[in-house]
PDB file of N, CA and C in Angstrom:
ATOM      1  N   UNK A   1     -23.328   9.417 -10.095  1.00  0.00           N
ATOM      2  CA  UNK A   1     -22.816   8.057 -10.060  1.00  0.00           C
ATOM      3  C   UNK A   1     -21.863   7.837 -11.228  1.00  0.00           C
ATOM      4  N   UNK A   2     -20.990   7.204 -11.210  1.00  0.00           N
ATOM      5  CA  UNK A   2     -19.545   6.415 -12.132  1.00  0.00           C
ATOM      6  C   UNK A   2     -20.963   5.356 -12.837  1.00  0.00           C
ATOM      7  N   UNK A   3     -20.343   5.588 -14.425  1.00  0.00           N
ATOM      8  CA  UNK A   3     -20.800   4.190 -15.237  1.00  0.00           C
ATOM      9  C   UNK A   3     -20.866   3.346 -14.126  1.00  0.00           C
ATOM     10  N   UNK A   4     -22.114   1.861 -14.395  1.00  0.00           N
ATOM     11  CA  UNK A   4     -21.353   0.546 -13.964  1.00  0.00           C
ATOM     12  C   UNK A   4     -19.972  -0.136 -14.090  1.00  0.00           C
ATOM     13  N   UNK A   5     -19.790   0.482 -15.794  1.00  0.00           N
ATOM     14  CA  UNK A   5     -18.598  -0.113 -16.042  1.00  0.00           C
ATOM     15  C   UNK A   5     -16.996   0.206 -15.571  1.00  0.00           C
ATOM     16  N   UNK A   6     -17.280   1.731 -14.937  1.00  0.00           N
ATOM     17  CA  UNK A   6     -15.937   1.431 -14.253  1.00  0.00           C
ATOM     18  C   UNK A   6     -16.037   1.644 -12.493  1.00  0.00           C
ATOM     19  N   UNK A   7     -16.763   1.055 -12.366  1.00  0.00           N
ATOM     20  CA  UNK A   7     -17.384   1.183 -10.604  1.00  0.00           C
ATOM     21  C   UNK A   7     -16.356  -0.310  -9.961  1.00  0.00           C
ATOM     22  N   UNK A   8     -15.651   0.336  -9.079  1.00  0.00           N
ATOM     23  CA  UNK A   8     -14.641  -0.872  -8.493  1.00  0.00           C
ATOM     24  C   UNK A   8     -15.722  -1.598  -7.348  1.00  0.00           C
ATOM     25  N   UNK A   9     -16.042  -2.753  -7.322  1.00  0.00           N
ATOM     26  CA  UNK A   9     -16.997  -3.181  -6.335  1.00  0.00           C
ATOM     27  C   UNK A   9     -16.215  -4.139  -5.385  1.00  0.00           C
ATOM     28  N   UNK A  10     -15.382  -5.244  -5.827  1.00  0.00           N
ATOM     29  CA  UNK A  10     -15.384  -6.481  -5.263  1.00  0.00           C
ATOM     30  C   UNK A  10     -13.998  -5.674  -4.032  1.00  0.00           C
ATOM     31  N   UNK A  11     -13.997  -6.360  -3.031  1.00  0.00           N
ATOM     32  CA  UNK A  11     -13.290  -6.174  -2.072  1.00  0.00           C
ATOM     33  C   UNK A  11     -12.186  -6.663  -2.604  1.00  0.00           C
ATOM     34  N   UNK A  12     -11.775  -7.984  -3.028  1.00  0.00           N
ATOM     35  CA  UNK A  12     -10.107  -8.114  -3.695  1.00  0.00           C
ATOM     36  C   UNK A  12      -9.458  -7.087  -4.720  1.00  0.00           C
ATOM     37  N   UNK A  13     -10.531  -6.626  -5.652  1.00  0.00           N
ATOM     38  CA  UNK A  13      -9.760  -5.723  -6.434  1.00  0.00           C
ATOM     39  C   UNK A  13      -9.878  -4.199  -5.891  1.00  0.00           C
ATOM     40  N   UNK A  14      -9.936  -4.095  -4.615  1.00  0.00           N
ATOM     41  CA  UNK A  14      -9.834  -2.878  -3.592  1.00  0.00           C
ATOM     42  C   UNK A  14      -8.998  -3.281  -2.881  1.00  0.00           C
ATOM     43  N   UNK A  15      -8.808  -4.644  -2.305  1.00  0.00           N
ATOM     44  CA  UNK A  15      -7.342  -4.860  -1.574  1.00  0.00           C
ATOM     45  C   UNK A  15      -6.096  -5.084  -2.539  1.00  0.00           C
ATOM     46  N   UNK A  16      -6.323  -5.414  -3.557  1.00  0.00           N
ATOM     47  CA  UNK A  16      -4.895  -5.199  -4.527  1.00  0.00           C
ATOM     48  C   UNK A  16      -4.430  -4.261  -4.896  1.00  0.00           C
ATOM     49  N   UNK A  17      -5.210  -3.331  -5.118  1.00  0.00           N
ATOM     50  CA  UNK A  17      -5.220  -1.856  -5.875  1.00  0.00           C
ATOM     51  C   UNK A  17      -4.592  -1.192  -4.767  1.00  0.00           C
ATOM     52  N   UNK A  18      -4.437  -1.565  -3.184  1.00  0.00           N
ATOM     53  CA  UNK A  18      -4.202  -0.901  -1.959  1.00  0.00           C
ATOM     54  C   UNK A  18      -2.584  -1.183  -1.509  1.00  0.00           C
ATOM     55  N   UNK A  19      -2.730  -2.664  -1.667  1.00  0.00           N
ATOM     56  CA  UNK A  19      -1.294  -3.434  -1.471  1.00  0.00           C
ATOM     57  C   UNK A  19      -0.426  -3.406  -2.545  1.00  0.00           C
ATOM     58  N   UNK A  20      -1.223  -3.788  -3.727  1.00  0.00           N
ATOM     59  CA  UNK A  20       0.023  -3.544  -4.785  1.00  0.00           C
ATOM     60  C   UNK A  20       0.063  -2.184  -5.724  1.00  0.00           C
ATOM     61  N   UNK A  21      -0.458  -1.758  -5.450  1.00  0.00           N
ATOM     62  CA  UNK A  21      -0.666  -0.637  -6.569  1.00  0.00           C
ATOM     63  C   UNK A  21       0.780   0.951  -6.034  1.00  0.00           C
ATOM     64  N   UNK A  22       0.541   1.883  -6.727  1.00  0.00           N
ATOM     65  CA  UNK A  22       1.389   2.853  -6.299  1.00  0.00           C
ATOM     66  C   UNK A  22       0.580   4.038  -5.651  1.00  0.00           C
ATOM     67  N   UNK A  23       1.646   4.555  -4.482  1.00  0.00           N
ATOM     68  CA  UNK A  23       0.381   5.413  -3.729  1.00  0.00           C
ATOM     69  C   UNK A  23       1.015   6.629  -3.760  1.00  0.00           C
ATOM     70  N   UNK A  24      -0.233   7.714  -3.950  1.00  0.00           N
ATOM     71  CA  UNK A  24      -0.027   9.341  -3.825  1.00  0.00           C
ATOM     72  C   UNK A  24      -0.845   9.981  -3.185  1.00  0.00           C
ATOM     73  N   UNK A  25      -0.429  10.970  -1.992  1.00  0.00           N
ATOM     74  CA  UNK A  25      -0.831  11.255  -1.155  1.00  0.00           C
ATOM     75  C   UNK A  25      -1.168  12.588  -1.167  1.00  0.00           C
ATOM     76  N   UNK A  26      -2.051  13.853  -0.994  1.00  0.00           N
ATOM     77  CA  UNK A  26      -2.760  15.302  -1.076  1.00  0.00           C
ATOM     78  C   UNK A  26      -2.767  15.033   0.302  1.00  0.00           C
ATOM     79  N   UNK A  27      -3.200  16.426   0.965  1.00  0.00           N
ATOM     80  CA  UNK A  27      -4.062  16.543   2.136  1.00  0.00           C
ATOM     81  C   UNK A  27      -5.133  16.320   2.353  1.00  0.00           C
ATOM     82  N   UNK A  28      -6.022  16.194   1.302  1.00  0.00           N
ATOM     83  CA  UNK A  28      -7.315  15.755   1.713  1.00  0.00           C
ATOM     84  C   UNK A  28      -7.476  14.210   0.645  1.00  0.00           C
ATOM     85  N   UNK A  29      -6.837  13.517   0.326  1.00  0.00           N
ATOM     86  CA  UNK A  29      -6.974  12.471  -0.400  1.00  0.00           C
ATOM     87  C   UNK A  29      -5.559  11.664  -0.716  1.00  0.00           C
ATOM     88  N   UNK A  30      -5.670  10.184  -0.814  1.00  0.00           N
ATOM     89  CA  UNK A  30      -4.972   9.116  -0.741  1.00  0.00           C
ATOM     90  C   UNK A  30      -4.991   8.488  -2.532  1.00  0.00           C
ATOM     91  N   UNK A  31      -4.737   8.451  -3.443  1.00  0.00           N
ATOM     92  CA  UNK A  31      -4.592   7.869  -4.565  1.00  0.00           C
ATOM     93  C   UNK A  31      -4.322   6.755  -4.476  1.00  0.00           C
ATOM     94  N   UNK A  32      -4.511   5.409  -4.466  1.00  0.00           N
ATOM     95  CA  UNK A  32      -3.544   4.195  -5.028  1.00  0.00           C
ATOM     96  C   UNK A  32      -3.675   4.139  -6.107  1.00  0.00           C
ATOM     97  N   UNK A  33      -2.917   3.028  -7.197  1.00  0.00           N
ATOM     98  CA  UNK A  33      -3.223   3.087  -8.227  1.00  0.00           C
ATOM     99  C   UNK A  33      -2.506   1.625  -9.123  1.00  0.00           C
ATOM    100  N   UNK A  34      -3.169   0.859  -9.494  1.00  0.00           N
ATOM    101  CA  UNK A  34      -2.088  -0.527  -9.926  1.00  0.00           C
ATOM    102  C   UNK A  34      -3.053  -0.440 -11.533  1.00  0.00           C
ATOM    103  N   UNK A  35      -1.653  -0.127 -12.126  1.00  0.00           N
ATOM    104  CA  UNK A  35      -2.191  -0.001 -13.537  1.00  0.00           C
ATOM    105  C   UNK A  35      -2.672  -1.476 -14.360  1.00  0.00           C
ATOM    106  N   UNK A  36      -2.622  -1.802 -15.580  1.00  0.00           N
ATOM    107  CA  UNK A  36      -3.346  -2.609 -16.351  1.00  0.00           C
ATOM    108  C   UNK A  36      -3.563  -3.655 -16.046  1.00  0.00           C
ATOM    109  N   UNK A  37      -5.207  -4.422 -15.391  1.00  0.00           N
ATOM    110  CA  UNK A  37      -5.572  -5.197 -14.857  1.00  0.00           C
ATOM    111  C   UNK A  37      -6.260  -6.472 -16.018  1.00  0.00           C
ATOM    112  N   UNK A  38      -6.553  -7.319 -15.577  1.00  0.00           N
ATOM    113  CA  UNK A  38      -7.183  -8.016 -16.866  1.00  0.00           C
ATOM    114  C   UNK A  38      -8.209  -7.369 -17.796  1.00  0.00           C
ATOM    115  N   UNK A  39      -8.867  -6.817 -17.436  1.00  0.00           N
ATOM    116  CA  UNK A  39     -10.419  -6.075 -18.497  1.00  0.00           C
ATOM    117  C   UNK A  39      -9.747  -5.018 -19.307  1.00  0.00           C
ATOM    118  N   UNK A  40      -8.831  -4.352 -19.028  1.00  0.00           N
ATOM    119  CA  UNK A  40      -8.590  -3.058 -19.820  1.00  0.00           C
ATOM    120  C   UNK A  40      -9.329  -1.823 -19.793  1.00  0.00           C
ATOM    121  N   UNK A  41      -9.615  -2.311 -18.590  1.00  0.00           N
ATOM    122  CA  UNK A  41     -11.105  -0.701 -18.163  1.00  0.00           C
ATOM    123  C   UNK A  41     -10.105  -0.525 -17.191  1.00  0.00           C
ATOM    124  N   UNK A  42     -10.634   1.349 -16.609  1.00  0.00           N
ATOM    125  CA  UNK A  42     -10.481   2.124 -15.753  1.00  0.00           C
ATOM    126  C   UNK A  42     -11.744   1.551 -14.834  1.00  0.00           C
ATOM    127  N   UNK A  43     -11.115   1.027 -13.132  1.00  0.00           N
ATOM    128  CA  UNK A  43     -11.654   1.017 -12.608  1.00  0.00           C
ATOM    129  C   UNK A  43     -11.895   2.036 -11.190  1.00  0.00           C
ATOM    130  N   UNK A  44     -12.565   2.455 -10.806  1.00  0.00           N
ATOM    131  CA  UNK A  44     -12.813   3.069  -9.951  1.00  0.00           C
ATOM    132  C   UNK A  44     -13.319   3.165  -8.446  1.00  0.00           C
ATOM    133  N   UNK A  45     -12.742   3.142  -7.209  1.00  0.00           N
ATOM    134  CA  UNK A  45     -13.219   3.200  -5.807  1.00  0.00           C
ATOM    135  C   UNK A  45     -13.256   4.044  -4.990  1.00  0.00           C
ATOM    136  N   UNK A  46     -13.902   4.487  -4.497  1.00  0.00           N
ATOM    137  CA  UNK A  46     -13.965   5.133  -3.293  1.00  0.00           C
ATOM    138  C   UNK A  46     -14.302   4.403  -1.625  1.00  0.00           C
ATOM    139  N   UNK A  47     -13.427   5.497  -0.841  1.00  0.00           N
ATOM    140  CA  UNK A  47     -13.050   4.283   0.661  1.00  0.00           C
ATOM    141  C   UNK A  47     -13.097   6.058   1.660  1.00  0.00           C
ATOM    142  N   UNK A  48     -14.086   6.069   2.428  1.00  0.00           N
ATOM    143  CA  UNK A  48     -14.114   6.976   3.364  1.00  0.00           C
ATOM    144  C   UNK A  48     -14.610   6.549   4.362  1.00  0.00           C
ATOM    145  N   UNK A  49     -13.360   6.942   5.611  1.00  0.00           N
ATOM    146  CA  UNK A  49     -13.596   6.068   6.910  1.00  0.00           C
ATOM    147  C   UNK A  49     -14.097   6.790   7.645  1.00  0.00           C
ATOM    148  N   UNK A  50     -14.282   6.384   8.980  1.00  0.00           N
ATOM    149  CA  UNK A  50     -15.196   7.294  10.101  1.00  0.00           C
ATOM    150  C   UNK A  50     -14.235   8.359  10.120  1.00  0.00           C
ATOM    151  N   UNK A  51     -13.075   8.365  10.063  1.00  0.00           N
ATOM    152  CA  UNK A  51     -12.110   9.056  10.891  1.00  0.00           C
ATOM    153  C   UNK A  51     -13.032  10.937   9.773  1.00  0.00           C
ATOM    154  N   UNK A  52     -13.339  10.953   8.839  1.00  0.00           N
ATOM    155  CA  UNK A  52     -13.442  11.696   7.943  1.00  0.00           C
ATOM    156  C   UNK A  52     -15.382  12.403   8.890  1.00  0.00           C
ATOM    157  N   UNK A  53     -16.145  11.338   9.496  1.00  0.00           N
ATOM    158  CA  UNK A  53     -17.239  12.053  10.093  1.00  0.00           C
ATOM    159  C   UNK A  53     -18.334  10.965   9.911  1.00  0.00           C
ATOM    160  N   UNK A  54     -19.310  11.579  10.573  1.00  0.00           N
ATOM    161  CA  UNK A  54     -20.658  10.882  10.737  1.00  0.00           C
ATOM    162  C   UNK A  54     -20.727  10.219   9.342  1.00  0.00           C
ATOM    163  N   UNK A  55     -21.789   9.771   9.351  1.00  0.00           N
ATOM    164  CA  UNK A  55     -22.167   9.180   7.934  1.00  0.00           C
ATOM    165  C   UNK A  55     -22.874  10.185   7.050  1.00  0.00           C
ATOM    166  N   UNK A  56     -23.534  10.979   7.703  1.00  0.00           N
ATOM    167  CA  UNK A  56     -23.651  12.340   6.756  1.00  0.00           C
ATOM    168  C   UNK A  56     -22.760  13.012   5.788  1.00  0.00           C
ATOM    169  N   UNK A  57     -21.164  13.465   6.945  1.00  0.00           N
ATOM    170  CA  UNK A  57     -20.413  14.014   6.150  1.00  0.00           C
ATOM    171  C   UNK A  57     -19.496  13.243   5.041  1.00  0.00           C
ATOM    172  N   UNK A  58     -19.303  11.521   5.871  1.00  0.00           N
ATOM    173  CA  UNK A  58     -18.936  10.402   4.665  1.00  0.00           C
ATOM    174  C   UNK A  58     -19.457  10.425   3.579  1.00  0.00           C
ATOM    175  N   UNK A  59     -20.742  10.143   3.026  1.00  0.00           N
ATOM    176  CA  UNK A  59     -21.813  10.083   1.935  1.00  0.00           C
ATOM    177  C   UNK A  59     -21.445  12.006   1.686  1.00  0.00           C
ATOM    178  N   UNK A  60     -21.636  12.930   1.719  1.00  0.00           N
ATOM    179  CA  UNK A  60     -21.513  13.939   0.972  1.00  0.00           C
ATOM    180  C   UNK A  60     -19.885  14.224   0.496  1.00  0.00           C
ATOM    181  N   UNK A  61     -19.040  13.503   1.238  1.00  0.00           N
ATOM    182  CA  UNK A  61     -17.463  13.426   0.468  1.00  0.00           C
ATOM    183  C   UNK A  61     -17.399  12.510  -0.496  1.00  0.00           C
ATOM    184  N   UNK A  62     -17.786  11.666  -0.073  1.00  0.00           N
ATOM    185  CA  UNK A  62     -18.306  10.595  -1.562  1.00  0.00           C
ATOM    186  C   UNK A  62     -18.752  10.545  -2.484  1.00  0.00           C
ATOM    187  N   UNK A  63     -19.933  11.758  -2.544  1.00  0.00           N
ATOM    188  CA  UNK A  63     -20.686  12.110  -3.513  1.00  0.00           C
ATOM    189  C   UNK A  63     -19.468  13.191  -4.709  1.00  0.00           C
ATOM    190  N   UNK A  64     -18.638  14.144  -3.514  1.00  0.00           N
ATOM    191  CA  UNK A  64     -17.838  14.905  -3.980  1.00  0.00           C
ATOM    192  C   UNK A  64     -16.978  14.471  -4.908  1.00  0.00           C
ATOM    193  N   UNK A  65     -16.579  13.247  -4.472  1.00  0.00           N
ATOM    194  CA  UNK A  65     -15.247  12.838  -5.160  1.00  0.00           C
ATOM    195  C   UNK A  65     -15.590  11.811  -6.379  1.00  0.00           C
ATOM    196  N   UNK A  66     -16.847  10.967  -6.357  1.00  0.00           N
ATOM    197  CA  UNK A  66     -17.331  10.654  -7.242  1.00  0.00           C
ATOM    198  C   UNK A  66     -17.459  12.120  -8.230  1.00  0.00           C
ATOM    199  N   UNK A  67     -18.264  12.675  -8.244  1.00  0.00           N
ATOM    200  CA  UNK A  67     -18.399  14.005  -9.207  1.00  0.00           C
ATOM    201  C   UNK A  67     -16.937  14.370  -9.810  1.00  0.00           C
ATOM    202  N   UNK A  68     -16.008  14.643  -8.604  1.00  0.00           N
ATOM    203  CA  UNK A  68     -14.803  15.032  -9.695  1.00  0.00           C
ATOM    204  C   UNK A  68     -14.069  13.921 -10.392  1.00  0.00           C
ATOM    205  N   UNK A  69     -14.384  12.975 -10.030  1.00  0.00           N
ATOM    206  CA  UNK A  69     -13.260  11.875 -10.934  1.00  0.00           C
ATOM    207  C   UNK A  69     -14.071  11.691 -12.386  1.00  0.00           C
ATOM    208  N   UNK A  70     -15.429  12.139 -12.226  1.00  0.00           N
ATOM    209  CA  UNK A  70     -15.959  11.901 -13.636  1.00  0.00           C
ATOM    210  C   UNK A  70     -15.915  12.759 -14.600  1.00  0.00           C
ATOM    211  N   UNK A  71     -14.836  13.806 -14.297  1.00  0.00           N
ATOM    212  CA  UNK A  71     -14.203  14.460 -14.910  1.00  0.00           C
ATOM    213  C   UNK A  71     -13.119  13.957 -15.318  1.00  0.00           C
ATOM    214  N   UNK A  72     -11.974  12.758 -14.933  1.00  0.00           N
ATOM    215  CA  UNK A  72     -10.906  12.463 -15.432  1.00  0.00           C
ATOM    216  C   UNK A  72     -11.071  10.851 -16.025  1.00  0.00           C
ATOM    217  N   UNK A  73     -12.261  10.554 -16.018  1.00  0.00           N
ATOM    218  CA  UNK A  73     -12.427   9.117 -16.510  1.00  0.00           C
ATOM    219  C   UNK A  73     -12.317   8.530 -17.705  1.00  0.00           C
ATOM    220  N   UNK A  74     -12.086   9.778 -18.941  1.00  0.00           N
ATOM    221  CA  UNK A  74     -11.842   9.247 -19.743  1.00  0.00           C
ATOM    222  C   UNK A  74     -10.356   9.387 -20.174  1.00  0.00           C
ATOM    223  N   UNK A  75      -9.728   9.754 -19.529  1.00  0.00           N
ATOM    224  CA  UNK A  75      -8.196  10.556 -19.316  1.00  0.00           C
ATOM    225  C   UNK A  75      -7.195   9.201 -18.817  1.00  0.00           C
ATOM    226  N   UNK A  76      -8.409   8.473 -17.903  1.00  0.00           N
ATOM    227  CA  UNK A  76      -7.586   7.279 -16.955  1.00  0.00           C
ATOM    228  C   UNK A  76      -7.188   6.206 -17.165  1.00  0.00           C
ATOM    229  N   UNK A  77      -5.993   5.838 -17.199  1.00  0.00           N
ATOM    230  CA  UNK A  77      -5.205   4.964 -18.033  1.00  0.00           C
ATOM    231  C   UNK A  77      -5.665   3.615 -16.780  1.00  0.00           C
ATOM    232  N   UNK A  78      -5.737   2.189 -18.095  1.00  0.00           N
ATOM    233  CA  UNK A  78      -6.419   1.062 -17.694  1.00  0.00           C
ATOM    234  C   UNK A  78      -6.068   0.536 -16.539  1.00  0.00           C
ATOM    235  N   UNK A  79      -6.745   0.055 -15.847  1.00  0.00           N
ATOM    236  CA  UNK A  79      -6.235  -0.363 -14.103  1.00  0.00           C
ATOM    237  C   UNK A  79      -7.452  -0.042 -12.925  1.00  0.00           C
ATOM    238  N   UNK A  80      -6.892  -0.554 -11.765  1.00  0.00           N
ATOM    239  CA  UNK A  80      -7.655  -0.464 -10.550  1.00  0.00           C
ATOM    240  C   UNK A  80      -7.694   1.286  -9.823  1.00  0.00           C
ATOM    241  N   UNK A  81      -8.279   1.796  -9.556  1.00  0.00           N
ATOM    242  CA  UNK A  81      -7.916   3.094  -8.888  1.00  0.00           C
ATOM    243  C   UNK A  81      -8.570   3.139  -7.576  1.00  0.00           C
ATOM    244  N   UNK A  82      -7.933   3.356  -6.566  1.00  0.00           N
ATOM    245  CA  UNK A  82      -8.772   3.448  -5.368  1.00  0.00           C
ATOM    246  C   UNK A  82      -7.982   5.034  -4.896  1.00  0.00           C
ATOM    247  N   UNK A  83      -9.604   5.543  -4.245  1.00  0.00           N
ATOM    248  CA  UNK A  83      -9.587   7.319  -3.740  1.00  0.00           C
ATOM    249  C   UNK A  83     -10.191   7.111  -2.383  1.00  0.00           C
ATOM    250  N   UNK A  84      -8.808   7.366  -1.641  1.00  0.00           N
ATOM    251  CA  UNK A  84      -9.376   7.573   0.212  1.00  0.00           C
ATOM    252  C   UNK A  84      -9.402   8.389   0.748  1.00  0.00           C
ATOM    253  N   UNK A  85     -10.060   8.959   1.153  1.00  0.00           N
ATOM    254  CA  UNK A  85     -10.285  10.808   2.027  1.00  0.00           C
ATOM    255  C   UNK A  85     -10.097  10.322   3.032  1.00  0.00           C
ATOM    256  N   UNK A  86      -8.956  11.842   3.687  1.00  0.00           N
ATOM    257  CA  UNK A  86      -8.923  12.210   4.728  1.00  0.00           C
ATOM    258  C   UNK A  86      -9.234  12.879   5.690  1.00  0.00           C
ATOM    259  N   UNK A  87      -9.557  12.545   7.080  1.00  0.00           N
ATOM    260  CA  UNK A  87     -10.482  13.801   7.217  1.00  0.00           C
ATOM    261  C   UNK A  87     -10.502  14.911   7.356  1.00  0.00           C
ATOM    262  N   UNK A  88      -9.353  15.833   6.423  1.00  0.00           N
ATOM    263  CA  UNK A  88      -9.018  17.045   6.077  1.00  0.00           C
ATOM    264  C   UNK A  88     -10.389  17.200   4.485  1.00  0.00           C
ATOM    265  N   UNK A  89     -10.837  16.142   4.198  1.00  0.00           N
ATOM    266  CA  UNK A  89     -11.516  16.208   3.166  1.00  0.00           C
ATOM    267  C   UNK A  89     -13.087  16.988   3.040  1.00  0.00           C
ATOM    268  N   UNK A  90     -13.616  16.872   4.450  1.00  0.00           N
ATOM    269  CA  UNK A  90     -14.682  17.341   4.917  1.00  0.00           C
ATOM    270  C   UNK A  90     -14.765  18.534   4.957  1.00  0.00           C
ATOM    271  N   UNK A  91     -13.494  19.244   5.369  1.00  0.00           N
ATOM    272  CA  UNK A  91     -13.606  20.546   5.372  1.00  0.00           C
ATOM    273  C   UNK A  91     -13.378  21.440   4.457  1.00  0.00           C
ATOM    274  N   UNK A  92     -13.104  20.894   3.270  1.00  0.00           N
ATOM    275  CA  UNK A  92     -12.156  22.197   2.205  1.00  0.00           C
ATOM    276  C   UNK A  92     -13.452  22.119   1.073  1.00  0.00           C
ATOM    277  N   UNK A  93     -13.517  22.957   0.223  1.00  0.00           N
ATOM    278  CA  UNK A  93     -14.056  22.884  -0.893  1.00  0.00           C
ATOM    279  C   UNK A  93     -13.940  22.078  -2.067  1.00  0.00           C
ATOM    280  N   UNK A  94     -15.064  22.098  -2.774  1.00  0.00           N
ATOM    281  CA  UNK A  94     -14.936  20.587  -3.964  1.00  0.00           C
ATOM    282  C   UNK A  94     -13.635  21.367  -4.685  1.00  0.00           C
ATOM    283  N   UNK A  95     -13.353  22.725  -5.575  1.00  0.00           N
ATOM    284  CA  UNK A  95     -12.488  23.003  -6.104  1.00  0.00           C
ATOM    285  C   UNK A  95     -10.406  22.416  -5.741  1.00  0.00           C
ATOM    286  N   UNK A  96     -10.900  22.604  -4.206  1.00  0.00           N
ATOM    287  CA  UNK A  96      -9.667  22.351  -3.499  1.00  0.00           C
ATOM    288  C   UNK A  96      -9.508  20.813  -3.621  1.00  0.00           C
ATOM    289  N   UNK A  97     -10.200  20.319  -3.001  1.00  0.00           N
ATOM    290  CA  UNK A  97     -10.296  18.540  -3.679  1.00  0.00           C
ATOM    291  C   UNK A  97     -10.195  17.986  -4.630  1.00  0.00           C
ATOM    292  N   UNK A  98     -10.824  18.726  -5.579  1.00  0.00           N
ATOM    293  CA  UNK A  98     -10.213  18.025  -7.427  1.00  0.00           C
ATOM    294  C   UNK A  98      -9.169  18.919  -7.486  1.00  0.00           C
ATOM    295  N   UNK A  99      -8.264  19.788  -7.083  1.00  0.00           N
ATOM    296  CA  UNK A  99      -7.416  19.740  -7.442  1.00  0.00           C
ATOM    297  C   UNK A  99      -6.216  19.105  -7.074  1.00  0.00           C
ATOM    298  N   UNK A 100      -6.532  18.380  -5.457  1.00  0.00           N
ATOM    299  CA  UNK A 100      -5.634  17.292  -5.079  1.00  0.00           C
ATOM    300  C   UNK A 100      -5.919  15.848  -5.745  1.00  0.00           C
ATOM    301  N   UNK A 101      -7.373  15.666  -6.323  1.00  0.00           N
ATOM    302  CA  UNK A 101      -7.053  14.176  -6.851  1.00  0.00           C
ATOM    303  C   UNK A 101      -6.743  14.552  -8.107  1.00  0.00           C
ATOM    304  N   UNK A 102      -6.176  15.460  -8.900  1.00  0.00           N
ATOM    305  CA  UNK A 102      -5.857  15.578  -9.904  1.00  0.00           C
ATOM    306  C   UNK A 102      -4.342  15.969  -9.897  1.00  0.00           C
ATOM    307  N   UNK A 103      -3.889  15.885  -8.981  1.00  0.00           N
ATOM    308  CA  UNK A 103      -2.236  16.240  -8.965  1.00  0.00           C
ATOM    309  C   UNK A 103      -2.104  15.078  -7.998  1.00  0.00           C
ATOM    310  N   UNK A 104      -3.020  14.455  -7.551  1.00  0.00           N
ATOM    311  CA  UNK A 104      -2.247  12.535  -7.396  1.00  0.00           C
ATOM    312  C   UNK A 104      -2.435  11.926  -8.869  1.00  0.00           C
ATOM    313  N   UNK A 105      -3.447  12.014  -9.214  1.00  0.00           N
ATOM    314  CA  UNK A 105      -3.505  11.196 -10.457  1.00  0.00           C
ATOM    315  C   UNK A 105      -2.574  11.650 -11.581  1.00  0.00           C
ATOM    316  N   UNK A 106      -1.896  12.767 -11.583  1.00  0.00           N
ATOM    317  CA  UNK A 106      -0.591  13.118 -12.568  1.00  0.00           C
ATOM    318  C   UNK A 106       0.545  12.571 -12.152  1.00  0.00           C
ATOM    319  N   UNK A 107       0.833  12.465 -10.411  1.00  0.00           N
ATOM    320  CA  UNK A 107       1.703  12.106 -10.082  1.00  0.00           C
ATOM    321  C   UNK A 107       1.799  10.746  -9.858  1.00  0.00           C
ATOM    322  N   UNK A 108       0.986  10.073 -10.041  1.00  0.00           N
ATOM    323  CA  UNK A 108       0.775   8.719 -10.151  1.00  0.00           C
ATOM    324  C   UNK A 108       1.010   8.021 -11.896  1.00  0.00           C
ATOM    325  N   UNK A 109       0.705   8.958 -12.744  1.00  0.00           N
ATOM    326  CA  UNK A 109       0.842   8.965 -14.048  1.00  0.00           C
ATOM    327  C   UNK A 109      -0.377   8.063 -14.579  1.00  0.00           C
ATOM    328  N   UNK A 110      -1.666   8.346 -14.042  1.00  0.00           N
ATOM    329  CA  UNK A 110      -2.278   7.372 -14.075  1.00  0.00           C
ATOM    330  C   UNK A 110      -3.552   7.781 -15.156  1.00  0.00           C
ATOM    331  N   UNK A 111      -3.033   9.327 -15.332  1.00  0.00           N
ATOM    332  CA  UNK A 111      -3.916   9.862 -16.957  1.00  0.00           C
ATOM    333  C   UNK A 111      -2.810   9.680 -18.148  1.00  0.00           C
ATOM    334  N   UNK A 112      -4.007   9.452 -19.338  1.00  0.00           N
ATOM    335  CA  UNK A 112      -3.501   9.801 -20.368  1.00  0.00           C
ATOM    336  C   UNK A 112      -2.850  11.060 -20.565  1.00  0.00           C
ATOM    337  N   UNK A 113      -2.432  11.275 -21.912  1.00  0.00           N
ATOM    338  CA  UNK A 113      -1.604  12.843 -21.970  1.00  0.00           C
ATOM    339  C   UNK A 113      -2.440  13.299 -22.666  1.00  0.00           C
TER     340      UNK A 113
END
C-alpha cells in the first residue's frame, strides 16, 4: 500500500488530474499528470478498467503498479498523478511495467532529478 498521505482518493482530484493534467502513454500504462496542487504532496492514483480483466487480474495489476510507484515516490515532483493500465498490462511482467511507468514519468517530467 502507498502512505495515506499520498493516496489520491476523491473522484475530483482524479477527474482533474485526467482533464487537466499532461498525458503519457507506454503500452501497458497511461500517465496523467497536473503538477503543483494546493498541499504540496505527491499524490497518487490508480484506475484499472474491465477492459484490463476479471477482477482478479484488475486487483493483481493494481497491486503491481502500486509496488512500483513506491519506488519513485520520493523522486515525484508535487501534484496529482493518475496511473491507468491497459489491458496489455496483464500480460507482461512487473519489470516490463516499471519500466513503462518510469519512462512516462520522465517523460512527463514529473520526477525530481
Amino acid at each position: 500500500m502507498l502512505p495515506a498521505a499520498h493516496r489520491l482518493r476523491r473522484a475530483g482530484d482524479f477527474q482533474r488530474a485526467v482533464r487537466r493534467g499532461q498525458r503519457r502513454t507506454s503500452s501497458t500504462v497511461v500517465v496523467h499528470h497536473l503538477g503543483a496542487h494546493h498541499g504540496g504532496t505527491a499524490l497518487v492514483g490508480f484506475a484499472v478498467g474491465r477492459s484490463v480483466g476479471q477482477a482478479v487480474v484488475r486487483n493483481r495489476v493494481r497491486r503491481r503498479l502500486r509496488h512500483v510507484m513506491k519506488e519513485h515516490l520520493d523522486a515525484l515532483v508535487p501534484g496529482l498523478t493518475v496511473v491507468r493500465a491497459t489491458s496489455k498490462a496483464a500480460f507482461v511482467p512487473t519489470p516490463v511495467l516499471a519500466a513503462d511507468l518510469a519512462d512516462c514519468l520522465r517523460r512527463l517530467e514529473a520526477l525530481r532529478s
